[in-house]
C-alpha atoms as a PDB file:
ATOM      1  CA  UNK A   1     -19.866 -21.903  51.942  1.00  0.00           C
ATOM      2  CA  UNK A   2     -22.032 -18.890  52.469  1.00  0.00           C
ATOM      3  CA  UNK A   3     -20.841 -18.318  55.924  1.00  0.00           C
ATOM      4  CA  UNK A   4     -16.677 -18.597  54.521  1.00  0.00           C
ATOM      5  CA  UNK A   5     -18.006 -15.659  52.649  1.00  0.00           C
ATOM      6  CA  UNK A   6     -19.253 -13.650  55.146  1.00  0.00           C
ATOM      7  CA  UNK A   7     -16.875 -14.094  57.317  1.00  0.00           C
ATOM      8  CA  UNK A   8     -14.046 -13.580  54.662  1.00  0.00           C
ATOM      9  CA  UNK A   9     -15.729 -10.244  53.835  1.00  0.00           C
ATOM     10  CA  UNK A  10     -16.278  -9.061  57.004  1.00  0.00           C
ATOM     11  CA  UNK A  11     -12.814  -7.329  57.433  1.00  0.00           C
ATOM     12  CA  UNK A  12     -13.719  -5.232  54.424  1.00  0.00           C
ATOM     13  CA  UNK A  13     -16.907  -4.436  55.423  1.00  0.00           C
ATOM     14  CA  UNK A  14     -16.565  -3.134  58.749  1.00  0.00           C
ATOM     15  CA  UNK A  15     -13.733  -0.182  57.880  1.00  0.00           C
ATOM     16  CA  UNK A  16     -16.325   0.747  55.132  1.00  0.00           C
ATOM     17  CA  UNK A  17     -19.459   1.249  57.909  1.00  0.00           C
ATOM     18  CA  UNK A  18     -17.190   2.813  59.818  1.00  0.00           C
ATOM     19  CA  UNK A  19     -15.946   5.649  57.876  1.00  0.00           C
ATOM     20  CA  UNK A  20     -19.674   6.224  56.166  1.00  0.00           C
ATOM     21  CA  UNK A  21     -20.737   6.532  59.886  1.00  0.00           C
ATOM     22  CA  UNK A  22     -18.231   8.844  60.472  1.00  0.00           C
ATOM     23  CA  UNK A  23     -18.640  10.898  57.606  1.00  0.00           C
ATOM     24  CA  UNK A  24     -22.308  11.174  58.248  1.00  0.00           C
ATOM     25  CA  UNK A  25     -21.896  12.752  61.525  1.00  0.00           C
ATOM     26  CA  UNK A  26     -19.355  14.827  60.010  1.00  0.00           C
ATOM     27  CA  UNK A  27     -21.686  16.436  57.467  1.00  0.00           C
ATOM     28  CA  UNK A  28     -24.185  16.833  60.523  1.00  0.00           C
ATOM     29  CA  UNK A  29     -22.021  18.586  62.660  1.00  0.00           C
ATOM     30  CA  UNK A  30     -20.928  20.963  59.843  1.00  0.00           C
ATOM     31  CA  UNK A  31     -24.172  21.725  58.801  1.00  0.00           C
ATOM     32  CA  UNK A  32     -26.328  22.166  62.013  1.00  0.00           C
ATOM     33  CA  UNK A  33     -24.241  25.661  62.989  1.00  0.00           C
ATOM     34  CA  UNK A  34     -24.410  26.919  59.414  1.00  0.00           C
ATOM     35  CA  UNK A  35     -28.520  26.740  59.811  1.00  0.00           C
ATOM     36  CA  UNK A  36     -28.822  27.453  63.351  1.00  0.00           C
ATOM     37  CA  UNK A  37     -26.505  30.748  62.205  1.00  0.00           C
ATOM     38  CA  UNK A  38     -28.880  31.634  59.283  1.00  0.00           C
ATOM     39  CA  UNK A  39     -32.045  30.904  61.680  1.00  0.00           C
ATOM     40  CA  UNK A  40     -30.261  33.489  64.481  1.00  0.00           C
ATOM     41  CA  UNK A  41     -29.211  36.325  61.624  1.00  0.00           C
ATOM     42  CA  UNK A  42     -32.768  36.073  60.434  1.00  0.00           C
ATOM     43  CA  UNK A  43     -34.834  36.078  63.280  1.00  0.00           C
ATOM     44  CA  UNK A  44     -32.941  38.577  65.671  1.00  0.00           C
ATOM     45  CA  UNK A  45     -33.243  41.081  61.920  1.00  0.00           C
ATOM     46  CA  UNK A  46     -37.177  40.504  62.483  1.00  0.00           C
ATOM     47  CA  UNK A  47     -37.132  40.964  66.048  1.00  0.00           C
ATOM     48  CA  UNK A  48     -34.654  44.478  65.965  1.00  0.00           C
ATOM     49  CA  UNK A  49     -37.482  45.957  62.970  1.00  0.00           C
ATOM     50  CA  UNK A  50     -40.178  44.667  65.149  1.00  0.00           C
ATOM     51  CA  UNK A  51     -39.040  46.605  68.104  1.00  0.00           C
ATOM     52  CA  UNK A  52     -37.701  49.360  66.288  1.00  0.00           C
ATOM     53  CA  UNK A  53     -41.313  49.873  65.085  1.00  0.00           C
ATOM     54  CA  UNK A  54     -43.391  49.075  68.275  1.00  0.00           C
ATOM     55  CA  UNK A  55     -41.221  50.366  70.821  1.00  0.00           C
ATOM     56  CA  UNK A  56     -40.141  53.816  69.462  1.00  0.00           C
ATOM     57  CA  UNK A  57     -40.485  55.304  73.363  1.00  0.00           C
ATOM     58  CA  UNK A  58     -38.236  52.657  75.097  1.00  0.00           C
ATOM     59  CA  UNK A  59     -35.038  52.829  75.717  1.00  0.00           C
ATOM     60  CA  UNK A  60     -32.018  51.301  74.044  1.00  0.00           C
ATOM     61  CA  UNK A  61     -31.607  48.360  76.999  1.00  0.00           C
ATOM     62  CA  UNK A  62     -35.174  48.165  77.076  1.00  0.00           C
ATOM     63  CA  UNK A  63     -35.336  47.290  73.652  1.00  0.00           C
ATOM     64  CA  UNK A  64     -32.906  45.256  73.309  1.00  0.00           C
ATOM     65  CA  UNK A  65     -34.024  42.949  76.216  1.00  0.00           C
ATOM     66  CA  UNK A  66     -37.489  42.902  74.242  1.00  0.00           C
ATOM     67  CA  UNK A  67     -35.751  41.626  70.989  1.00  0.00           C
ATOM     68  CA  UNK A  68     -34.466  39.110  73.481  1.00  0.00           C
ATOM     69  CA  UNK A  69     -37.025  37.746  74.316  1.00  0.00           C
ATOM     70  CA  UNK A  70     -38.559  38.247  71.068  1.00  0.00           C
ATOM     71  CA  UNK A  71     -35.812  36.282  69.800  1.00  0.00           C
ATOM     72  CA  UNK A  72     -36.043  33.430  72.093  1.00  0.00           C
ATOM     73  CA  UNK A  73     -40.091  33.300  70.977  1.00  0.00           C
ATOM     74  CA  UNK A  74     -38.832  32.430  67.922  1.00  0.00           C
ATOM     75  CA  UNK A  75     -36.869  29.620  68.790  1.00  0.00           C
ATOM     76  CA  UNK A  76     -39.334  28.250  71.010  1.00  0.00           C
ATOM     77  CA  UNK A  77     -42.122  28.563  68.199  1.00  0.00           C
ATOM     78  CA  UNK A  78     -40.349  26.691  65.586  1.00  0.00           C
ATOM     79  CA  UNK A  79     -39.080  23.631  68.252  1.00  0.00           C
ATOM     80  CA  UNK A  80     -35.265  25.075  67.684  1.00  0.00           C
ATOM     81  CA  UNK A  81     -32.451  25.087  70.388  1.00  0.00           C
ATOM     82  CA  UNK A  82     -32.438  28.558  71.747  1.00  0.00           C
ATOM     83  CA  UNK A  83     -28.860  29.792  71.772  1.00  0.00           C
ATOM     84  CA  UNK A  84     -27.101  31.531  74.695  1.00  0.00           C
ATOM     85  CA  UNK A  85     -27.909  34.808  76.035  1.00  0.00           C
ATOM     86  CA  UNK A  86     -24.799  36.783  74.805  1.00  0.00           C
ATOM     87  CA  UNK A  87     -25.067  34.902  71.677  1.00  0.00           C
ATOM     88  CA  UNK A  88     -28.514  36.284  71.097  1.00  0.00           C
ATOM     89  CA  UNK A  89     -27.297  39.938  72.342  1.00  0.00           C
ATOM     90  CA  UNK A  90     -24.351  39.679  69.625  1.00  0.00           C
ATOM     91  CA  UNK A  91     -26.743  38.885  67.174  1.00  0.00           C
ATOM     92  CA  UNK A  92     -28.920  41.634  67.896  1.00  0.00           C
ATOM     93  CA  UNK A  93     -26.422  44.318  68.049  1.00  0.00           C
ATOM     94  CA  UNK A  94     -25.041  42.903  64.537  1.00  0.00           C
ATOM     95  CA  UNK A  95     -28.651  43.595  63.413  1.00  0.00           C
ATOM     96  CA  UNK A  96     -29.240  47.238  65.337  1.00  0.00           C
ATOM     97  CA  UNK A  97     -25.820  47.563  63.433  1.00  0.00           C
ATOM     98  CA  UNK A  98     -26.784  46.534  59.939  1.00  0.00           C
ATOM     99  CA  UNK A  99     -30.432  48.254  60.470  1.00  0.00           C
ATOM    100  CA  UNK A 100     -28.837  51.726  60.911  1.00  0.00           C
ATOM    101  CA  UNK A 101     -26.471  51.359  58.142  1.00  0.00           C
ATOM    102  CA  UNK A 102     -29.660  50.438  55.908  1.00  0.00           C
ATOM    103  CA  UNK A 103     -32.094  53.460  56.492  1.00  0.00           C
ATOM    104  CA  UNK A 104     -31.770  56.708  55.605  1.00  0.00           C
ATOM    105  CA  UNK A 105     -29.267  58.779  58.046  1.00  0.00           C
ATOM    106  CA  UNK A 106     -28.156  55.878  59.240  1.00  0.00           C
ATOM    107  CA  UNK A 107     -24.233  55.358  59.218  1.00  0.00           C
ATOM    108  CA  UNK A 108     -22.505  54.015  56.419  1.00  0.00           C
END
């Protein structure tokens, strides 16, 4: 009788793993971006003050390829994906950006 119940059961049960499975990855896939985002906007603001502060001398390329790679040190450091190259780049000029809108004489 125990297997008539399981078996009567079963057509119920399998839609319901199904969609929990599916929702699961859903809320994964949603969230991973939003904190790999957060991660980028808050290491490449560390990396632009750190060169901004080290590397007066250098030269806007060179200092942006140092924030690079500062950037990607990060990553590597805390066992996260690094991102693209250009992604990096866009996330460093958002925070050269954002940085000279911040200090003084900077533009607004």
């Amino acid at each position: 009788m125990n297997t008539a119940i399981v078996v009567a059961l079963i057509p119920y049960i399998v839609p319901l793993i199904i969609i929990g499975g599916g929702y699961l990855y859903h809320m994964i896939v949603i969230r991973l971006p939003a904190e790999q985002r957060s991660y980028i906007e808050s290491f490449a603001s560390t990396a632009v003050h750190m060169v901004e502060q080290r590397f007066e001398g250098k030269t806007g390329d060179e200092k942006r390829a140092i924030a690079i790679d500062a950037l990607q040190g990060f990553f590597k450091a805390f066992k996260l994906p690094v991102p693209e190259h250009y992604i990096l780049n866009s996330f460093i000029e958002s925070a050269v950006l954002e940085m000279n809108r911040v200090k003084p004489g900077g533009k607004t």
